[in-house]
Protein backbone atom coordinates (compact mmCIF):
# COMPACT_ATOMS: atom_id res chain seq x y z
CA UNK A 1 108.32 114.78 31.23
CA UNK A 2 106.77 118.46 30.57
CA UNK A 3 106.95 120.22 27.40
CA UNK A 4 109.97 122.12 29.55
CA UNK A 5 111.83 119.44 29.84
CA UNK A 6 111.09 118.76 33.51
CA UNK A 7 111.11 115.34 34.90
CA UNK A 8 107.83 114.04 36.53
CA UNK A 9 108.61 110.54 37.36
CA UNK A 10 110.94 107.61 36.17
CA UNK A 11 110.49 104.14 36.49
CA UNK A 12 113.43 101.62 34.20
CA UNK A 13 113.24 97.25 33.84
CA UNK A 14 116.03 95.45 32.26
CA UNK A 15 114.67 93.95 28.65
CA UNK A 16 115.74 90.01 28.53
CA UNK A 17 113.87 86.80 27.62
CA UNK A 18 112.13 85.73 24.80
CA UNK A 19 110.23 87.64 21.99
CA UNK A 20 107.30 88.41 23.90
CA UNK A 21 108.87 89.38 27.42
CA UNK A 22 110.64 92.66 26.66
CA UNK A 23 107.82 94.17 24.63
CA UNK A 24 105.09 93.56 27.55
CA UNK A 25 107.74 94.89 30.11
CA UNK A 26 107.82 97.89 28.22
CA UNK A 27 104.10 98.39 27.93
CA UNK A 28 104.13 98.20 31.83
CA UNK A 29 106.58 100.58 32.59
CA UNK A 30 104.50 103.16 30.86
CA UNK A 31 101.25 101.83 32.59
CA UNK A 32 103.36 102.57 36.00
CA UNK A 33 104.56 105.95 34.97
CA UNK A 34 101.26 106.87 33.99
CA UNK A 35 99.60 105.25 37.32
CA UNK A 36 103.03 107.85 39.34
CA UNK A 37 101.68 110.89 37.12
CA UNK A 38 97.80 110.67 37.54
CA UNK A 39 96.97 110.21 33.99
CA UNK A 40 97.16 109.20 30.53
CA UNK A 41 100.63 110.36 29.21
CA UNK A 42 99.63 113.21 25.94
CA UNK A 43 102.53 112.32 24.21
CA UNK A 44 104.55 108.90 24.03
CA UNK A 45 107.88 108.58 21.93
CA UNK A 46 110.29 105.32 21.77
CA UNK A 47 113.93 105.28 21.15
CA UNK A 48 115.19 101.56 20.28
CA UNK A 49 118.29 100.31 18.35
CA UNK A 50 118.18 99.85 14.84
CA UNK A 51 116.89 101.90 11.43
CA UNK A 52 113.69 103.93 12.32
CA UNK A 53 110.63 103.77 9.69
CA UNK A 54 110.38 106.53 7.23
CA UNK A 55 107.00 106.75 9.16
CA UNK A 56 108.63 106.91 12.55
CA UNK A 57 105.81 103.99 13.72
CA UNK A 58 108.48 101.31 14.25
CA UNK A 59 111.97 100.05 13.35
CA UNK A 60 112.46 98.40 9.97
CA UNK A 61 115.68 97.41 10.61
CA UNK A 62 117.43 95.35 13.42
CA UNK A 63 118.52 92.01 13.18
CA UNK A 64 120.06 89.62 16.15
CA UNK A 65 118.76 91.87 19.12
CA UNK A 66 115.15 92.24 20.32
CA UNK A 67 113.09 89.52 18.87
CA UNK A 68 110.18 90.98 17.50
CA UNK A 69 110.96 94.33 17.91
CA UNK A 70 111.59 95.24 13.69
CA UNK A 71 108.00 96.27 11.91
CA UNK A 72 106.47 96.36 15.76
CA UNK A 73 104.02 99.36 15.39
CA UNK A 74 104.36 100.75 18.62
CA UNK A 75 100.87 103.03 18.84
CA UNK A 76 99.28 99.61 18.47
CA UNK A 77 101.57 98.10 20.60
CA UNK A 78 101.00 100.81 23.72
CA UNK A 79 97.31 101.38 22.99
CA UNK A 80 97.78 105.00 22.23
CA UNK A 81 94.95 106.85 20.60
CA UNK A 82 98.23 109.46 19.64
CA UNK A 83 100.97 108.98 17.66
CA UNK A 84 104.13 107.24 19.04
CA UNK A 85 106.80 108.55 16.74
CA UNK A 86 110.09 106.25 16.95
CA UNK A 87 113.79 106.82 16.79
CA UNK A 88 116.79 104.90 16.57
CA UNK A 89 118.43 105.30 20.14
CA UNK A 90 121.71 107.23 18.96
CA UNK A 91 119.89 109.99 17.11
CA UNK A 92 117.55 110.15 20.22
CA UNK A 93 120.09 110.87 22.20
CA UNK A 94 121.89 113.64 20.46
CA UNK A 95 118.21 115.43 20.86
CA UNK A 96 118.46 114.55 24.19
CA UNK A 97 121.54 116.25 24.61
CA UNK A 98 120.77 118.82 22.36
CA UNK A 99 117.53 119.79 24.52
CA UNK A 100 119.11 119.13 28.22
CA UNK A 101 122.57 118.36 27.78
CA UNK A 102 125.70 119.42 26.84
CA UNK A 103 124.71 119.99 22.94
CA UNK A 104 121.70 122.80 24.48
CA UNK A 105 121.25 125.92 22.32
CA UNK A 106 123.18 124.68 19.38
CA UNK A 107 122.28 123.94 15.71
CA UNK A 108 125.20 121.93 14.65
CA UNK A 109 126.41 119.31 16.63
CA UNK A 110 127.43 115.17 16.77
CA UNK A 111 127.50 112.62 18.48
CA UNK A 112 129.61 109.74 19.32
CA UNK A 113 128.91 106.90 22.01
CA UNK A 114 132.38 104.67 23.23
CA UNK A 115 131.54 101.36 24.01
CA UNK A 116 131.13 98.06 23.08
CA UNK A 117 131.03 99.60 19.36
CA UNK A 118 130.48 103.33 18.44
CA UNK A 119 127.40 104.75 17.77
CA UNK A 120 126.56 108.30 16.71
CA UNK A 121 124.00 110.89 15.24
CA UNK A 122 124.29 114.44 13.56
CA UNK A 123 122.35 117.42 14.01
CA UNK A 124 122.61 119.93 10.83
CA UNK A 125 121.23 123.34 11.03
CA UNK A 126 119.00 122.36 13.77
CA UNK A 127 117.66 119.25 12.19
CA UNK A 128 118.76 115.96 12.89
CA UNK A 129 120.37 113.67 9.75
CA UNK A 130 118.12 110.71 9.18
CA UNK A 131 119.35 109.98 5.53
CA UNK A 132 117.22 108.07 3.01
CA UNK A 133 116.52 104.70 5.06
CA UNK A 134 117.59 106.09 8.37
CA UNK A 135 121.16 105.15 8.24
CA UNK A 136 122.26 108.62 8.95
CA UNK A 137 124.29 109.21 11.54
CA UNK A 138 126.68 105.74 11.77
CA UNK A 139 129.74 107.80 12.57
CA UNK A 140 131.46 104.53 14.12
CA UNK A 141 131.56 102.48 10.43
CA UNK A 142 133.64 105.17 8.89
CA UNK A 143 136.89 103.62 7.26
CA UNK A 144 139.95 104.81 8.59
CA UNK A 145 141.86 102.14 6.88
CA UNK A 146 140.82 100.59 3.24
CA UNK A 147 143.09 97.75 3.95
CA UNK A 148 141.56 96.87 7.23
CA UNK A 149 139.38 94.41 8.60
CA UNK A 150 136.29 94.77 7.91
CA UNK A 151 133.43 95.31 10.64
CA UNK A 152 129.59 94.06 11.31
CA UNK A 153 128.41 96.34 8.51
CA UNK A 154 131.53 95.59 6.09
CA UNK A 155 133.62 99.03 6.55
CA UNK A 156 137.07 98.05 6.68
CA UNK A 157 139.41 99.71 8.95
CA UNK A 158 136.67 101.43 10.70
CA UNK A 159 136.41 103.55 13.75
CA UNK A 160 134.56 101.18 15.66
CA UNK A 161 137.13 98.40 15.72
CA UNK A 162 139.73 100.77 15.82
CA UNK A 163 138.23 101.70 19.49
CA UNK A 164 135.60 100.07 20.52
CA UNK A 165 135.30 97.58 23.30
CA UNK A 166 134.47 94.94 20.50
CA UNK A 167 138.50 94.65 19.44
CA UNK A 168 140.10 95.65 22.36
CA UNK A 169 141.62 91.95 22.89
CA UNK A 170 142.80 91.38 18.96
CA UNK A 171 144.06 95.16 19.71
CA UNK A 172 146.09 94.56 22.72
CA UNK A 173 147.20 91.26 21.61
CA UNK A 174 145.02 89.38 24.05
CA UNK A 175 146.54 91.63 27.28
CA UNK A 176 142.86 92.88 27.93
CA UNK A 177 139.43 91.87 27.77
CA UNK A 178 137.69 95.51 28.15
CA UNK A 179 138.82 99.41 27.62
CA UNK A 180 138.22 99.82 31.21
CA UNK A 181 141.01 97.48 32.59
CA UNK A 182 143.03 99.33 29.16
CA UNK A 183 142.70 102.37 31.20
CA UNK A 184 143.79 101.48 34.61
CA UNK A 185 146.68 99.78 33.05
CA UNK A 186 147.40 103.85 31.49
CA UNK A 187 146.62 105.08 34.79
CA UNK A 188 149.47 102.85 36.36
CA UNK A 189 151.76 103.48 33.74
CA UNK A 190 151.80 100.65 31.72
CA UNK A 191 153.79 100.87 28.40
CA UNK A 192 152.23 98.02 26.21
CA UNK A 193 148.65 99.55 27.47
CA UNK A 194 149.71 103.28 26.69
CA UNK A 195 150.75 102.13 23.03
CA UNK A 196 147.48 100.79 22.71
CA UNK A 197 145.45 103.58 23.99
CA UNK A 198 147.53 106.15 22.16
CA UNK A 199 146.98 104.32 18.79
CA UNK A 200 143.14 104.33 19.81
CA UNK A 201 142.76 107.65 20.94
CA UNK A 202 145.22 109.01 17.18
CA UNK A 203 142.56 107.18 15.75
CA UNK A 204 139.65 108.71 17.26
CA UNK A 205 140.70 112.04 16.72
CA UNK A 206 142.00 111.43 12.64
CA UNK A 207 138.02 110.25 12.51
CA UNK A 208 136.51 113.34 14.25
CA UNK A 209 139.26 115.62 12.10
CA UNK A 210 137.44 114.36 9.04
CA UNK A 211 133.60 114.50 10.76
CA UNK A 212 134.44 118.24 11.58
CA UNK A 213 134.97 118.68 7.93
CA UNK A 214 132.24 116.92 6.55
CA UNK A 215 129.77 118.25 9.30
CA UNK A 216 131.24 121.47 10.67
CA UNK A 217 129.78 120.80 14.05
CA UNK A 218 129.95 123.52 16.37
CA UNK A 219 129.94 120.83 19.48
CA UNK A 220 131.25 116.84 19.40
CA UNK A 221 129.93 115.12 22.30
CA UNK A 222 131.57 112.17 23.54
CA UNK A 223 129.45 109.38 25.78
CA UNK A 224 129.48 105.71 26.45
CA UNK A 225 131.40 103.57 28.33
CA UNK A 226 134.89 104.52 27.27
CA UNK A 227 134.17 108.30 27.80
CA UNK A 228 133.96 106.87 31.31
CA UNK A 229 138.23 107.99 31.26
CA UNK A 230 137.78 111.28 31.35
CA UNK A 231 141.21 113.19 31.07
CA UNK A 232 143.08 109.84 30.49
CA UNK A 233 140.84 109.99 26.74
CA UNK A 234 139.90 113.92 26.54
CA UNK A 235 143.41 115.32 27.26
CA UNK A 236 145.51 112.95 24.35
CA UNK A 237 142.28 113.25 22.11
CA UNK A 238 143.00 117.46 22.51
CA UNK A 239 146.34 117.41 21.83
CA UNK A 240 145.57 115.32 18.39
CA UNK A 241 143.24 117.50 17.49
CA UNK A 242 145.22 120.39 17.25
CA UNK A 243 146.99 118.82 15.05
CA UNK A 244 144.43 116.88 12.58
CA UNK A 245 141.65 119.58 12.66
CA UNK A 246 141.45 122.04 10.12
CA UNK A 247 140.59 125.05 11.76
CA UNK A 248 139.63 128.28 9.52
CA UNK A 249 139.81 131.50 10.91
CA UNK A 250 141.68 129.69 14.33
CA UNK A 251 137.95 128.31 14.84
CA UNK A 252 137.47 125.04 16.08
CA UNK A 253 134.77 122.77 17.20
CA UNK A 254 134.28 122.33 21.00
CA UNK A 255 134.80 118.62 21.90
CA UNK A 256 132.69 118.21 25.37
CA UNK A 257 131.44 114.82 27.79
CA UNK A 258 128.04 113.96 27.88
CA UNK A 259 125.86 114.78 30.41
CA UNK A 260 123.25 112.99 30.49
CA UNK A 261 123.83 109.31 30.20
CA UNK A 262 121.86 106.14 30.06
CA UNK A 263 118.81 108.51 30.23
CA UNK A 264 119.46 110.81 26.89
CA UNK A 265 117.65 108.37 24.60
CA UNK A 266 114.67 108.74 26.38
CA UNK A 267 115.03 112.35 26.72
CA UNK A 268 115.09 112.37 23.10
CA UNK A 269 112.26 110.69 22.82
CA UNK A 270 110.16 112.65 24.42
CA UNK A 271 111.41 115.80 22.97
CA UNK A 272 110.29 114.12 19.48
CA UNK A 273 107.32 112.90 20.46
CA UNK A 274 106.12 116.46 22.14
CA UNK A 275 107.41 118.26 18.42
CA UNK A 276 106.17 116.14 16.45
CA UNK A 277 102.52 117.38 16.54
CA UNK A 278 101.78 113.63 18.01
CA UNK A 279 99.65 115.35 20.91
């Protein structure tokens, strides 16, 4: 990408395999784009799952996924004689959307991917929310119930398995395997899936009700899988809303789809890596 933000080439491999087999595909994709641009790329950034360094060189934190990939310096890695700053994927992408998408030209904003589990990010005053170790930004492991189960990270009750693909069969009682087939069943008027969905979307909205007022966004953007059900999840998710969000003044915070998609991380990415003096 340019400094503007315009695409020059793209070139994607699906990561699977061993330890080794992921990382080199990686280094080769950006050995093709570079061979498709001409040149030697002047800045290189990485989003990846997991807690990004304090130092942004790698991420110190991701267990059961990517062998190899936690403490993996990446300017070593990709033979870069620049810096390769890295993010965690979720924050990347809210700078992704915040540079191209539908967060542009705002200050304040979050973040929340729908799918197998819920990921998210913050931006505050124009500066994304990294937190002391990076942990910033987990908007899915908020508790909505203190009695609940408790997820992967030990929240009980939390957003994440109160929508997320991860619980939608304990959820519906074993009736589904996956939101998706949830929301055909809406679509075709299904009572047992409408109860379900209803009590998923209430809960959605009661967490971004209390988000708002923690973060005063002036945008939530909504991506992932699940977002996939466009007026069947942003219509209900509205009409919550105007019920759970405090709004001072009759303001309230505009609640929007992504726009960009599988491709915001590395949007992201490159937006960090060409502002973070890495060139």
């Amino acid at each position: 990408m340019t400094p503007e933000g315009k695409v020059l080439a793209r070139f994607s491999a699906r990561t699977h395999g061993g330890a080794g087999d992921w990382k080199n595909q990686v280094r080769a994709v950006v050995s093709r784009l570079e061979k498709l641009c001409g040149g030697e790329a002047e800045w290189t950034g990485v989003a990846a799952p997991g807690l990004a360094a304090r130092d942004q060189r790698s991420i110190s934190y991701m267990p059961g996924r990517l062998p190899g990939l936690e403490g993996l310096d990446w300017k070593r890695h990709l033979g870069r004689s620049h810096p390769v700053p890295v993010l965690n994927d979720a924050h990347a992408a809210l700078l992704g959307e915040a540079w191209l998408g539908a967060a542009r030209n705002t200050r304040n904003a979050i973040l929340l991917t729908l799918g197998t589990g819920v990921g998210g990010a913050a931006l505050v005053d124009g500066r994304l929310l990294r937190g002391e170790i990076g942990r910033a930004g987990h908007l899915g492991h908020v508790s909505l119930d203190p009695h609940g189960v408790a997820d992967i990270t030990g929240t009980p009750g939390s957003l994440e398995d109160a929508i997320g693909d991860c619980t939608i069969a304990r959820r519906s009682e074993g009736k589904f395997r996956s939101t998706a087939k949830l929301v055909e069943a809406v679509r075709r008027g299904d009572v047992a899936a409408k109860r379900v969905w209803e009590e998923s979307v209430r809960n959605l909205a009661a967490a971004l009700a209390g988000l708002i007022n923690v973060l005063d966004p002036e945008v939530v953007v909504i991506g992932g899988g699940i977002a996939q059900a466009g007026r069947t999840l942003f219509r209900p998710l509205a009409a919550h809303l105007n019920r759970f969000e405090w709004r001072p003044g009759g303001h309230k915070a505009r609640v929007v789809a992504a726009r960009l998609g599988e491709e915001a991380g590395a949007f992201g990415a490159a937006w960090n890596a060409i502002h973070s003096g890495a060139g």
